[in-house]
C-alpha atoms as a PDB file:
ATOM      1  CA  UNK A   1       0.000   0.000   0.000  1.00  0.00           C
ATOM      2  CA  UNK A   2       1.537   3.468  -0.825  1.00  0.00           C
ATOM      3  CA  UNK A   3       1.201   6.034   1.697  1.00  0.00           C
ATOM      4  CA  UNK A   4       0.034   9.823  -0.165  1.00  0.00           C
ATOM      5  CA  UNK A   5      -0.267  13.162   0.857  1.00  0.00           C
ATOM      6  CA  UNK A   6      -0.721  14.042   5.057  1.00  0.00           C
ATOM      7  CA  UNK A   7      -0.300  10.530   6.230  1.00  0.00           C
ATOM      8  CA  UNK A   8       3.619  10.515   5.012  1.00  0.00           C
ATOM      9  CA  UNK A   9       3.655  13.486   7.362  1.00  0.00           C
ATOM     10  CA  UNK A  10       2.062  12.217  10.049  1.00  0.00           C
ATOM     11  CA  UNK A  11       4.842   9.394  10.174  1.00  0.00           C
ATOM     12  CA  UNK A  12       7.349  11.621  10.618  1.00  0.00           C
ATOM     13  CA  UNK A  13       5.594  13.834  13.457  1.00  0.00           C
ATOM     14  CA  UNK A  14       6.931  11.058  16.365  1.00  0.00           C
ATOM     15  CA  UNK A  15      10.508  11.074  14.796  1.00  0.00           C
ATOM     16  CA  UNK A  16      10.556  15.114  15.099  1.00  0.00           C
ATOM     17  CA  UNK A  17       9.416  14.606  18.437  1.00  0.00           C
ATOM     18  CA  UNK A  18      11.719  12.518  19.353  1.00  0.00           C
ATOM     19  CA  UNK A  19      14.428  14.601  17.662  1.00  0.00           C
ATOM     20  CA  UNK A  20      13.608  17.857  20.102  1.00  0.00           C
ATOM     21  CA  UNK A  21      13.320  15.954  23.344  1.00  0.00           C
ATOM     22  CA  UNK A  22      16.532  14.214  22.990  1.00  0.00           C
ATOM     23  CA  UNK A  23      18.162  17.922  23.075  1.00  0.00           C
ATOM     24  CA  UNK A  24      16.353  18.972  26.063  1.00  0.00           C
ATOM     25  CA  UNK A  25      18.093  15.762  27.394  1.00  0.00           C
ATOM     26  CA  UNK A  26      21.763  16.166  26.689  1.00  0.00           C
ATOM     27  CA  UNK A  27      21.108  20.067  28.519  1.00  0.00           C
ATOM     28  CA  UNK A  28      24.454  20.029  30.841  1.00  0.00           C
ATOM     29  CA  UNK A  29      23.520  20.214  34.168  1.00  0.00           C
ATOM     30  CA  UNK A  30      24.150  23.140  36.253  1.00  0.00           C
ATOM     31  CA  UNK A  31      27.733  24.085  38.079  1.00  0.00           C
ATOM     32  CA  UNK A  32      28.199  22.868  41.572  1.00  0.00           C
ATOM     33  CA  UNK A  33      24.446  20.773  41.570  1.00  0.00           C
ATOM     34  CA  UNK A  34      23.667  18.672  44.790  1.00  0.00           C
ATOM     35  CA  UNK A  35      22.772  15.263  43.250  1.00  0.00           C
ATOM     36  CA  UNK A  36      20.595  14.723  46.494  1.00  0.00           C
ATOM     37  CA  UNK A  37      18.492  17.286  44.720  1.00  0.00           C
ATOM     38  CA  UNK A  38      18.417  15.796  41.196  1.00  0.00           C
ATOM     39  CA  UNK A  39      15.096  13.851  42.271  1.00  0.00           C
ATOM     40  CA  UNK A  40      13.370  16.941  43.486  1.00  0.00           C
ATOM     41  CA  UNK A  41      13.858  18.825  40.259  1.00  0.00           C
ATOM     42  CA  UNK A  42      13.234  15.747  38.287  1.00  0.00           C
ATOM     43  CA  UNK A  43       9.791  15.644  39.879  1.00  0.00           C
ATOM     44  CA  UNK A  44       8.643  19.293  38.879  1.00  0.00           C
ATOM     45  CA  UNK A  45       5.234  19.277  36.907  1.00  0.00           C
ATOM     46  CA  UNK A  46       3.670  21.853  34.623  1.00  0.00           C
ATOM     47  CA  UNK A  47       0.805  23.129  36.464  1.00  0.00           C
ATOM     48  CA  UNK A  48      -2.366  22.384  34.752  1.00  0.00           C
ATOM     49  CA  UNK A  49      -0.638  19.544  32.060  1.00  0.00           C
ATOM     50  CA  UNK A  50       1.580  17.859  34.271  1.00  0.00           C
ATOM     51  CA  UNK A  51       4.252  17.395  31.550  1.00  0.00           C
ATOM     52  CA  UNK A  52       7.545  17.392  33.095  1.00  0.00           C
ATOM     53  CA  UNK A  53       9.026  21.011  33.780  1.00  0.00           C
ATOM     54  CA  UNK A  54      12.118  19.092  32.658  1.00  0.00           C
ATOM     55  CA  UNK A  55      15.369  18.157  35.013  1.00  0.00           C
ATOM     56  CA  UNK A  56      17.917  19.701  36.985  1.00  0.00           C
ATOM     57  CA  UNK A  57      19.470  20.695  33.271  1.00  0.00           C
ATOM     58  CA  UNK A  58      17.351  23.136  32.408  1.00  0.00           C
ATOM     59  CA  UNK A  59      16.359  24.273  36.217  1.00  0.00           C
ATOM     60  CA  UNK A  60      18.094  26.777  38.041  1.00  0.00           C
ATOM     61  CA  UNK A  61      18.366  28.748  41.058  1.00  0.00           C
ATOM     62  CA  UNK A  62      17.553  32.363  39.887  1.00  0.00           C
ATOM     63  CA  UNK A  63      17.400  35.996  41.123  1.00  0.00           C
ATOM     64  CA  UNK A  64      13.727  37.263  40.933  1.00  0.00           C
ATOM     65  CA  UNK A  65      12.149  40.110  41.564  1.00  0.00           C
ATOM     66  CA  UNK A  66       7.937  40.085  42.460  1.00  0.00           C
ATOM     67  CA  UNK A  67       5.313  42.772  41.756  1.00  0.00           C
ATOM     68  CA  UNK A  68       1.981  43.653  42.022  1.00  0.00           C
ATOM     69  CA  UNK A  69       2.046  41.527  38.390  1.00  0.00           C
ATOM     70  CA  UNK A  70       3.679  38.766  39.003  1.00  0.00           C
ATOM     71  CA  UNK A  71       6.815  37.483  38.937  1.00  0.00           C
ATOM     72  CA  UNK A  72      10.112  38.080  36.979  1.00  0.00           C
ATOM     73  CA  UNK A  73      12.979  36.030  36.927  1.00  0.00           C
ATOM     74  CA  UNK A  74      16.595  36.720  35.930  1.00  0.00           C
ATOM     75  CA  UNK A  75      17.704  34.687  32.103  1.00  0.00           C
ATOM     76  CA  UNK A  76      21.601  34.493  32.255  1.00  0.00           C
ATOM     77  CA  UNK A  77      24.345  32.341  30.457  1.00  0.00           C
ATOM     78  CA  UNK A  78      23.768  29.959  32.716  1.00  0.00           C
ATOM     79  CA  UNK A  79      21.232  28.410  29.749  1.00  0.00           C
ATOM     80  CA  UNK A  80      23.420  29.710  26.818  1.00  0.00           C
ATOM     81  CA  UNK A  81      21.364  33.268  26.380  1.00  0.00           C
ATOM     82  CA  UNK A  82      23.589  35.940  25.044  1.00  0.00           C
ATOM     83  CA  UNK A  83      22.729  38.949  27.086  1.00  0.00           C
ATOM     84  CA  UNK A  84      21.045  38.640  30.555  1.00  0.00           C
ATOM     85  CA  UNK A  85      17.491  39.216  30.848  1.00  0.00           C
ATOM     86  CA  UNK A  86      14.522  39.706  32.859  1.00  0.00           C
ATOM     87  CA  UNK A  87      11.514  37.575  31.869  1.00  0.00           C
ATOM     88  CA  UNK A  88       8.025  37.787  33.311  1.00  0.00           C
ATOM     89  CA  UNK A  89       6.744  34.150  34.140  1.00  0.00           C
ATOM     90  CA  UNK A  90       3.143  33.490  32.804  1.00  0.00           C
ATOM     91  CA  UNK A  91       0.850  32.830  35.969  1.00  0.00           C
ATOM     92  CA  UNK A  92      -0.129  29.352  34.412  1.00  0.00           C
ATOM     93  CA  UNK A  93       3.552  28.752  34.833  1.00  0.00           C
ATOM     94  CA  UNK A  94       3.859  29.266  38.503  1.00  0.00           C
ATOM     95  CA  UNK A  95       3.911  26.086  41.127  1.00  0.00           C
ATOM     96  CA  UNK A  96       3.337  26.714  44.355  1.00  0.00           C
ATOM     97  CA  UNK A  97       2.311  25.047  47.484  1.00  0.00           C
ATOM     98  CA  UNK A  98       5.324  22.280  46.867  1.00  0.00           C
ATOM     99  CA  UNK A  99       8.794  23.045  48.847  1.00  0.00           C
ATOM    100  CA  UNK A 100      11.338  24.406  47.812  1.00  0.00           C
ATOM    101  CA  UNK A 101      14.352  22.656  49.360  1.00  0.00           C
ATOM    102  CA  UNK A 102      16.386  24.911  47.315  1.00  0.00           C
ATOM    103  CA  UNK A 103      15.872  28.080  49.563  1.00  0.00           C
ATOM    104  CA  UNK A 104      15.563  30.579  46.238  1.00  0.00           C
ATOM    105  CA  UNK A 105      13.342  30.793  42.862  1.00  0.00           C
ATOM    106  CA  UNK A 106      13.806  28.302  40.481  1.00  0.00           C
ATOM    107  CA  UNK A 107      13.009  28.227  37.024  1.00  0.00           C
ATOM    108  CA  UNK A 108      13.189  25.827  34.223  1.00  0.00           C
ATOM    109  CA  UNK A 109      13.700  27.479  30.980  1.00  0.00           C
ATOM    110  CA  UNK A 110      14.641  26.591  27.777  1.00  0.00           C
ATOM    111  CA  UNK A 111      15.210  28.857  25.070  1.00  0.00           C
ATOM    112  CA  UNK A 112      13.062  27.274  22.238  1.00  0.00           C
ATOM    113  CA  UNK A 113      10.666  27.231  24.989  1.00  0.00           C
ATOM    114  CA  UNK A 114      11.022  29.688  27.553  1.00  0.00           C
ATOM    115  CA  UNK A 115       9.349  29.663  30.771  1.00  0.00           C
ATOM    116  CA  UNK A 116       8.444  25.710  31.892  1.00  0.00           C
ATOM    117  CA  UNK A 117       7.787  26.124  35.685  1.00  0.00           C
ATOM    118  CA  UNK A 118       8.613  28.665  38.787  1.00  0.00           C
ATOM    119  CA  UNK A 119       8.477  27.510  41.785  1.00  0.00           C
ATOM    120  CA  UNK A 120       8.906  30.772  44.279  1.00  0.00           C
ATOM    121  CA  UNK A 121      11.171  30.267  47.912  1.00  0.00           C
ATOM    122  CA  UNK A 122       9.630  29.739  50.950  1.00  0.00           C
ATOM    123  CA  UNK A 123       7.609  32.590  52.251  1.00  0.00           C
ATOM    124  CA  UNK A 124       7.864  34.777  49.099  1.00  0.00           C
END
């Protein structure tokens, strides 16, 4: 049977797939990382999907500064960005309630992506 039109293309979609998340995989992990932490980061979920925010390669302790908005958090080359940065995080982004053993903001970004999860300090 010969395969026309959008079904060739819809055999390709899990291959492309594939193809991204295996770069969000080899992401090197942050300087100086506690690996008692790895399974706390590795157990951050996107509020409302619960799709993984990631790991502890593209989460990081951040600066962060709160308003009457929001959040903002503090994009350095600590994931490869160019120029530092200040980037509001969308509310739908934001986990709270869960602790923090980190003792700071951290945020799981990816460039291609931006924004994945914030989860504020303790008593922010």
């Amino acid at each position: 049977m010969r395969l026309r039109g959008p079904v060739k293309i819809y055999r390709k979609i899990p291959a492309a797939v594939g193809l991204v998340l295996s770069q969000v995989a080899v992401a090197a992990p942050p300087d100086n990382r506690d690996p008692a932490l790895a399974p706390w980061f590795e157990s951050l979920k996107q509020p409302g999907s619960g799709a993984p925010c990631c790991s502890i390669a593209d989460c990081r302790t951040t600066e962060f500064r709160r308003d009457r908005d929001g959040y903002e958090v503090l994009i350095d080359g600590r994931w490869k960005m160019s120029a530092p940065f200040w980037a509001r995080v969308p509310p739908n982004r934001i986990i709270d309630g869960i602790e923090n053993p980190t003792g700071r903001g951290v945020v799981c970004f990816a460039p291609e992506a931006g924004i994945l999860c914030f989860v504020p300090p303790p008593e922010s």
